[in-house]
N, C-alpha and C. Protein backbone atom coordinates (compact mmCIF):
# COMPACT_ATOMS: atom_id res chain seq x y z
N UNK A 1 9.96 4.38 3.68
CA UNK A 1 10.44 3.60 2.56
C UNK A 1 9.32 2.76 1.96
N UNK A 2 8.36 2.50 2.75
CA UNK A 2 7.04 1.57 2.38
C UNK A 2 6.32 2.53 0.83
N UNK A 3 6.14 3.52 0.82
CA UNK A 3 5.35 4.05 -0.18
C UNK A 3 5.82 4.23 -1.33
N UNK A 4 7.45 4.74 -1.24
CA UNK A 4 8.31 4.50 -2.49
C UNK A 4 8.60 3.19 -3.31
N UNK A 5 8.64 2.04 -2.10
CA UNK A 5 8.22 0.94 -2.42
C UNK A 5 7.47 0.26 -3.60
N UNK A 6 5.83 1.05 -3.31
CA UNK A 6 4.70 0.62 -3.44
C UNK A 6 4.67 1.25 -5.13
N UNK A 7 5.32 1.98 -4.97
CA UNK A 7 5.25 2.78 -6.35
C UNK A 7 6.30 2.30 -7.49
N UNK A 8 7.29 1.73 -6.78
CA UNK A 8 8.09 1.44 -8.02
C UNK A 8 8.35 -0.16 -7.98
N UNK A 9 8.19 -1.07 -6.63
CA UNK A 9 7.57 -2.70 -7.05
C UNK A 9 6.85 -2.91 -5.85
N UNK A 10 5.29 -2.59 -6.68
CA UNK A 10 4.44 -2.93 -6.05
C UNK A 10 4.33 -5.21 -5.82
N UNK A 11 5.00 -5.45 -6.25
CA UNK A 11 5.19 -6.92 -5.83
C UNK A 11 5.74 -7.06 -4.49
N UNK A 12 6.94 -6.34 -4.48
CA UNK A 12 7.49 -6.66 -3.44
C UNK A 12 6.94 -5.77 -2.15
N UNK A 13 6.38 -4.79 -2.15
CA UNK A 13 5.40 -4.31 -1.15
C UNK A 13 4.53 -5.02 -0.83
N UNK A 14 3.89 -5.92 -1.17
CA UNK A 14 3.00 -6.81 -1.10
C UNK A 14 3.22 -7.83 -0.42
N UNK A 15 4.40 -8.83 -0.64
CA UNK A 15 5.09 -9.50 0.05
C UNK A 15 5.74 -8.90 1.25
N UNK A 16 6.91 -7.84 1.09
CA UNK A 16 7.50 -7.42 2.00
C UNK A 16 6.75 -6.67 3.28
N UNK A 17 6.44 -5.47 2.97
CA UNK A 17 5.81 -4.32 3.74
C UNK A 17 4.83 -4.70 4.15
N UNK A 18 3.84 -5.14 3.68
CA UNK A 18 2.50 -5.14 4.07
C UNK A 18 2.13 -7.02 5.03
N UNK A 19 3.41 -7.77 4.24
CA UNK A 19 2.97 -9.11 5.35
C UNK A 19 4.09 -8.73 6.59
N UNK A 20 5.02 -8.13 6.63
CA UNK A 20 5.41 -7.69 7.59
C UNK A 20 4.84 -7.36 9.07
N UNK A 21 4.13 -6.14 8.44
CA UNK A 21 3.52 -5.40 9.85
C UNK A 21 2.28 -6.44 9.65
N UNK A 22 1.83 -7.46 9.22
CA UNK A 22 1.02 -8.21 10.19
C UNK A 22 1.86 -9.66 10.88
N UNK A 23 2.48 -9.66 10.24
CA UNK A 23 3.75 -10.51 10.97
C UNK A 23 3.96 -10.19 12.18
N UNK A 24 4.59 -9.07 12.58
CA UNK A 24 4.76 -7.86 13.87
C UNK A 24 3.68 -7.88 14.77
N UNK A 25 1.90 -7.61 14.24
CA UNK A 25 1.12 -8.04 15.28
C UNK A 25 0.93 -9.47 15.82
N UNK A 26 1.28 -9.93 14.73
CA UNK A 26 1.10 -11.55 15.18
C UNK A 26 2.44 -11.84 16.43
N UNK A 27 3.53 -11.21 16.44
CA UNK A 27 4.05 -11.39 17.32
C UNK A 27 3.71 -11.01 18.24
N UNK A 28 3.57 -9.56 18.18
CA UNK A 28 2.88 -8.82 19.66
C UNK A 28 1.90 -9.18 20.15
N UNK A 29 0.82 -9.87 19.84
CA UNK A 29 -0.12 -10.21 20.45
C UNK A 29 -0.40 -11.88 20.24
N UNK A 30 0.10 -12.29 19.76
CA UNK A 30 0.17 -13.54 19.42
C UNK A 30 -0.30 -13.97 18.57
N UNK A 31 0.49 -15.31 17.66
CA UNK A 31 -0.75 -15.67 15.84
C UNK A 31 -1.87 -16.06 16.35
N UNK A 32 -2.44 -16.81 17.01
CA UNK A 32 -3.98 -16.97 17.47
C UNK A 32 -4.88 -16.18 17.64
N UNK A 33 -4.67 -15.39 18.88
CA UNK A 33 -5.01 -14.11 19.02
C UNK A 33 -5.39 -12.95 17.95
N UNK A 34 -4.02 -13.29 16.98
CA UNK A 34 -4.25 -12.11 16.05
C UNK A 34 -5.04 -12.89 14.84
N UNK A 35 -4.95 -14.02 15.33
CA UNK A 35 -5.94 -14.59 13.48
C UNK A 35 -7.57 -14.63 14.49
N UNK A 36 -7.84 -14.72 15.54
CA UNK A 36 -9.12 -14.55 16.13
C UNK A 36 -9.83 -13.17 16.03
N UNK A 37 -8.71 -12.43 16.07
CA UNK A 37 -9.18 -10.89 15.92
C UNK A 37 -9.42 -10.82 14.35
N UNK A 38 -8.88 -10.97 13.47
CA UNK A 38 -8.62 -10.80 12.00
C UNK A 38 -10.17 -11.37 11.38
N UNK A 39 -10.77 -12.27 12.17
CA UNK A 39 -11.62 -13.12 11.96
C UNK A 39 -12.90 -12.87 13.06
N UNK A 40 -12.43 -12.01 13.77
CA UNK A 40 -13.59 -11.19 14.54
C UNK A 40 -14.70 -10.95 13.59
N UNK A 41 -15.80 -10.18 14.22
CA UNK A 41 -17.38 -9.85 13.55
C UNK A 41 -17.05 -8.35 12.97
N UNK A 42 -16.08 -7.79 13.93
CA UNK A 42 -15.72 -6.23 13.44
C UNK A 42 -14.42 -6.14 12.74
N UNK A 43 -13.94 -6.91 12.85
CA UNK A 43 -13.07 -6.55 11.62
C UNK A 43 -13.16 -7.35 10.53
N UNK A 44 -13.81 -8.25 10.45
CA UNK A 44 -14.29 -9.23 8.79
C UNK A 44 -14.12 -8.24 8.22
N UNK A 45 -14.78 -6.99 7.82
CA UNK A 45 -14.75 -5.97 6.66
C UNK A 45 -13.21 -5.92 6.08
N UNK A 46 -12.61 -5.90 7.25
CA UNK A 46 -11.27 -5.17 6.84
C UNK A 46 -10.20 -6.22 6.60
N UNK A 47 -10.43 -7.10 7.26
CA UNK A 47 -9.96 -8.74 6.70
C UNK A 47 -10.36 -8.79 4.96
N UNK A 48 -11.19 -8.43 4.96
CA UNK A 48 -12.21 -9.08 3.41
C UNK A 48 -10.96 -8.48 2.66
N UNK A 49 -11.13 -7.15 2.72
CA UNK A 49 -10.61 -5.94 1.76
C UNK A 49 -8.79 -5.93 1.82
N UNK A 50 -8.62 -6.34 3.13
CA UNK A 50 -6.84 -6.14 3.04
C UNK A 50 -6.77 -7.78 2.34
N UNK A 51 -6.97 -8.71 2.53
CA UNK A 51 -6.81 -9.87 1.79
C UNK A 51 -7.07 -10.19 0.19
N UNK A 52 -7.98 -9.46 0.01
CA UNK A 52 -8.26 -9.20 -1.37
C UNK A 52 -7.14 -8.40 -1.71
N UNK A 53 -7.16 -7.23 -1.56
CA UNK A 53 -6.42 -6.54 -2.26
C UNK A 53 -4.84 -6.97 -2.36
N UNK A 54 -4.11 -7.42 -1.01
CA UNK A 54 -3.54 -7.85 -1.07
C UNK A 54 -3.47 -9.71 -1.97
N UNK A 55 -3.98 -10.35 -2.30
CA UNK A 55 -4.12 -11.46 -3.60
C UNK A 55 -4.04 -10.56 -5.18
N UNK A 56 -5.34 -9.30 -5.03
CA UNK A 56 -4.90 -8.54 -6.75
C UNK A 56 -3.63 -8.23 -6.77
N UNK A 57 -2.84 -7.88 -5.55
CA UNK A 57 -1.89 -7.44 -5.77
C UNK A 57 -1.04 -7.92 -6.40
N UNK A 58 -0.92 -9.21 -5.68
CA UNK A 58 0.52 -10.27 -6.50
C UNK A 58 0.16 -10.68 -7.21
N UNK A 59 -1.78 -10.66 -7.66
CA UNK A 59 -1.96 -11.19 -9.37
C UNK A 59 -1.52 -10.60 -10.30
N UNK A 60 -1.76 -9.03 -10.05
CA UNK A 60 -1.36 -7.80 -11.36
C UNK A 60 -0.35 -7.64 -11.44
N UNK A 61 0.70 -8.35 -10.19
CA UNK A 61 2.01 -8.08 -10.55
C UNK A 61 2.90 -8.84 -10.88
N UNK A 62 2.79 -10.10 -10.55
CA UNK A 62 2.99 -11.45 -10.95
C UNK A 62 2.63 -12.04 -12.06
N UNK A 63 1.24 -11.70 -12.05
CA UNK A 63 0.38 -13.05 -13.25
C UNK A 63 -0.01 -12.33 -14.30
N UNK A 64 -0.42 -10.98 -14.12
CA UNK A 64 -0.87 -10.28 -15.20
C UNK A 64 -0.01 -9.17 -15.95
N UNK A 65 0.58 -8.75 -14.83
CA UNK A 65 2.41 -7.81 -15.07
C UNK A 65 1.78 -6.34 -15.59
N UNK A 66 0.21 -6.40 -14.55
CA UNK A 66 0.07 -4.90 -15.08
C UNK A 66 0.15 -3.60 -13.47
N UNK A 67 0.88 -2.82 -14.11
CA UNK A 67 1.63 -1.87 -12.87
C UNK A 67 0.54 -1.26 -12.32
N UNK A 68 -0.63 -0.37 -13.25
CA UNK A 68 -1.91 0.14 -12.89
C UNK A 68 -2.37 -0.70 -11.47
N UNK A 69 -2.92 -2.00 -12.32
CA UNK A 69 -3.67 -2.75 -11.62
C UNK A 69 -2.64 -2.88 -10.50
N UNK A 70 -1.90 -3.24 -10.32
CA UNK A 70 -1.07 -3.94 -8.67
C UNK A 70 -0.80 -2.46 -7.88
N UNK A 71 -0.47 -1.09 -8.74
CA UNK A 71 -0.63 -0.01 -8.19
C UNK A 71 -1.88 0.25 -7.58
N UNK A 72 -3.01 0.42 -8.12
CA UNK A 72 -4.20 0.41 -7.60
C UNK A 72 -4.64 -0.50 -5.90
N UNK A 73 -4.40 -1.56 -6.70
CA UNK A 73 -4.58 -2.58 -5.33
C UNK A 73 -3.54 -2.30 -4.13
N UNK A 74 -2.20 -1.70 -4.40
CA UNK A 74 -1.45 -1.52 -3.17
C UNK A 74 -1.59 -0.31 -2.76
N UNK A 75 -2.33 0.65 -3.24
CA UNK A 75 -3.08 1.90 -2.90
C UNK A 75 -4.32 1.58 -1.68
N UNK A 76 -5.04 0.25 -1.98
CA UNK A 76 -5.73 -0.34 -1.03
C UNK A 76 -4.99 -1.18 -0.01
N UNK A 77 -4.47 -1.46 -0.04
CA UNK A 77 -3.78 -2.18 0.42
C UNK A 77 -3.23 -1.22 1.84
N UNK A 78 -2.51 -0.18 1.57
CA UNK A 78 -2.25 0.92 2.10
C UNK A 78 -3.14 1.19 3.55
N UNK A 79 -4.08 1.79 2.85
CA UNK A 79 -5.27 2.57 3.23
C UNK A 79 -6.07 1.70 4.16
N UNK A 80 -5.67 0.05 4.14
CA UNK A 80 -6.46 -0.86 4.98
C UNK A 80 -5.17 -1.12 5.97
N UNK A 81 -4.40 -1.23 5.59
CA UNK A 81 -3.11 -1.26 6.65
C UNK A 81 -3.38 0.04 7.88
N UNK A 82 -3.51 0.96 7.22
CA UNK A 82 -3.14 1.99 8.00
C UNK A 82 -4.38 2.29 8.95
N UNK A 83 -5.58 2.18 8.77
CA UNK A 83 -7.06 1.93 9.19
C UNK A 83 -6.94 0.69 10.31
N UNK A 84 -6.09 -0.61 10.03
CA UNK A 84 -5.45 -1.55 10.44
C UNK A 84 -5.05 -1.37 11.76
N UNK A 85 -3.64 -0.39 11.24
CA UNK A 85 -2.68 0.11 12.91
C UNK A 85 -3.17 1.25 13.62
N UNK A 86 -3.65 2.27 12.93
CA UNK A 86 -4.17 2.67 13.77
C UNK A 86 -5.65 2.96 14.98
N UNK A 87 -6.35 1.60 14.31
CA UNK A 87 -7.67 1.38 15.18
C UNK A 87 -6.76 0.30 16.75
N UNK A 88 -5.30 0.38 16.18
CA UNK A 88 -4.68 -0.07 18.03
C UNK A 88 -4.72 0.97 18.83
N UNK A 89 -4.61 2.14 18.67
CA UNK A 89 -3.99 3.28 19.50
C UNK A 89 -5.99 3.63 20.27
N UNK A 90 -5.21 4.23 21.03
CA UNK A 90 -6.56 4.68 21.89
C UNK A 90 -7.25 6.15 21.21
N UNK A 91 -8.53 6.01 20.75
CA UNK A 91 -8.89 6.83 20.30
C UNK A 91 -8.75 6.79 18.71
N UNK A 92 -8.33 5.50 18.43
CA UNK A 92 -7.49 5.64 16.88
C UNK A 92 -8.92 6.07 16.08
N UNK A 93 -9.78 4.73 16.11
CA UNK A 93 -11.00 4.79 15.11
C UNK A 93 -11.58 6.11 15.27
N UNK A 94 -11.75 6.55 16.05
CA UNK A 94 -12.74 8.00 16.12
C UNK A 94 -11.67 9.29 15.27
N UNK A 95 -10.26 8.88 15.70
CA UNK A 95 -9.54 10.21 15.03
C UNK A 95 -9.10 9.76 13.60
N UNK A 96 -9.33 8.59 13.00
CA UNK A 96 -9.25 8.08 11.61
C UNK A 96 -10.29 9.01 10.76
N UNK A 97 -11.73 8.39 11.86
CA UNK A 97 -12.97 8.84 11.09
C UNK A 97 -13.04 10.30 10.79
N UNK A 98 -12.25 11.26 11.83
CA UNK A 98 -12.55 12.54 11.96
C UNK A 98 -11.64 13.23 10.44
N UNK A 99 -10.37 11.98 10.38
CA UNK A 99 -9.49 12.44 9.29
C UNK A 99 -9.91 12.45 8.56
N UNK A 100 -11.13 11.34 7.81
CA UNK A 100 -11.40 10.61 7.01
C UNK A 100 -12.22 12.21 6.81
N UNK A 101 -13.28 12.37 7.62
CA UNK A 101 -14.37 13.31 7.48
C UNK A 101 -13.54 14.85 6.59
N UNK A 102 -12.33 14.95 7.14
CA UNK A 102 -11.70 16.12 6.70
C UNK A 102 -11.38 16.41 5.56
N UNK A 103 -10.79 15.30 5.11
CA UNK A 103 -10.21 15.11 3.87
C UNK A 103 -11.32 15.24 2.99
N UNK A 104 -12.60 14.41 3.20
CA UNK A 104 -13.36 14.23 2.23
C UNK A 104 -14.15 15.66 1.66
N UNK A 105 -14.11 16.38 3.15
CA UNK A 105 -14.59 17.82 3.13
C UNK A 105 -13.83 18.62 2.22
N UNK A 106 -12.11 18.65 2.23
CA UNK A 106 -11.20 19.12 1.80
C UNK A 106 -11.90 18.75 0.33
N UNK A 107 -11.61 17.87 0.18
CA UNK A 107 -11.34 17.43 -1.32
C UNK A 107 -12.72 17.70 -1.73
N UNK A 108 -14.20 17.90 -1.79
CA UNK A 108 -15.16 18.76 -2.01
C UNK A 108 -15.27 19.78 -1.73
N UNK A 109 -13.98 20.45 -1.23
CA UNK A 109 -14.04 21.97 -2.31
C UNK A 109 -13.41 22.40 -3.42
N UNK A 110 -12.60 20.99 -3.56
CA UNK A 110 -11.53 20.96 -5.23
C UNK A 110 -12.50 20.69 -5.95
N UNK A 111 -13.80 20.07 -6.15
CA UNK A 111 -14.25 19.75 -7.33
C UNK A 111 -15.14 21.18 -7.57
N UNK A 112 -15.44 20.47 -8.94
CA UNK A 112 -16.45 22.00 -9.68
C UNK A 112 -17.84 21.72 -9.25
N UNK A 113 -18.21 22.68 -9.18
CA UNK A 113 -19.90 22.99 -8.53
C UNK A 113 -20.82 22.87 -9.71
């Protein structure tokens, strides 16, 4: 339900879905814990980028009322979430990267030569 969401009010994905499941870690592991990790050396990157994107989000959709823009940003938004949950699982980051590697392979053989 999160992606259908994202596509038709990206506001409320923003709020709802996406502070949710960090809501959820903050329980599971605790808010300290999880704002120490969030604020770790290795995940700053991904702090930077899910926080940002998540702020364009409720700007373009709130303040500026443009769908592109808050679409765009909850497209990131997404993509850092999910990079997010699954660097918990064992093995996550290495089988992200391997996805990551695939896709990118995939999708350079759609373009023109």
């Amino acid at each position: 339900m999160t992606l259908p969401l994202l596509a038709l009010r990206p506001s409320k994905f923003a709020l709802l879905g996406s502070l949710l499941v960090m809501f959820g870690f903050s329980v599971l592991i605790g808010p300290i814990n999880h704002l120490k990790h969030l604020l770790s050396a290795e995940r700053l990157p991904f702090s930077a980028i899910y926080f940002s994107s998540l702020g364009l989000t409720l700007y373009f959709s709130l303040g500026a009322h443009s769908y592109l823009g808050s679409l765009i940003c909850g497209a990131v938004q997404v993509v850092a979430l999910v990079a997010y949950v699954v660097a918990y699982f064992p093995g996550g980051t290495s089988t992200l990267r391997l996805g990551g590697q695939l896709a990118l392979r995939g999708a350079g053989s759609l373009l023109p030569r």
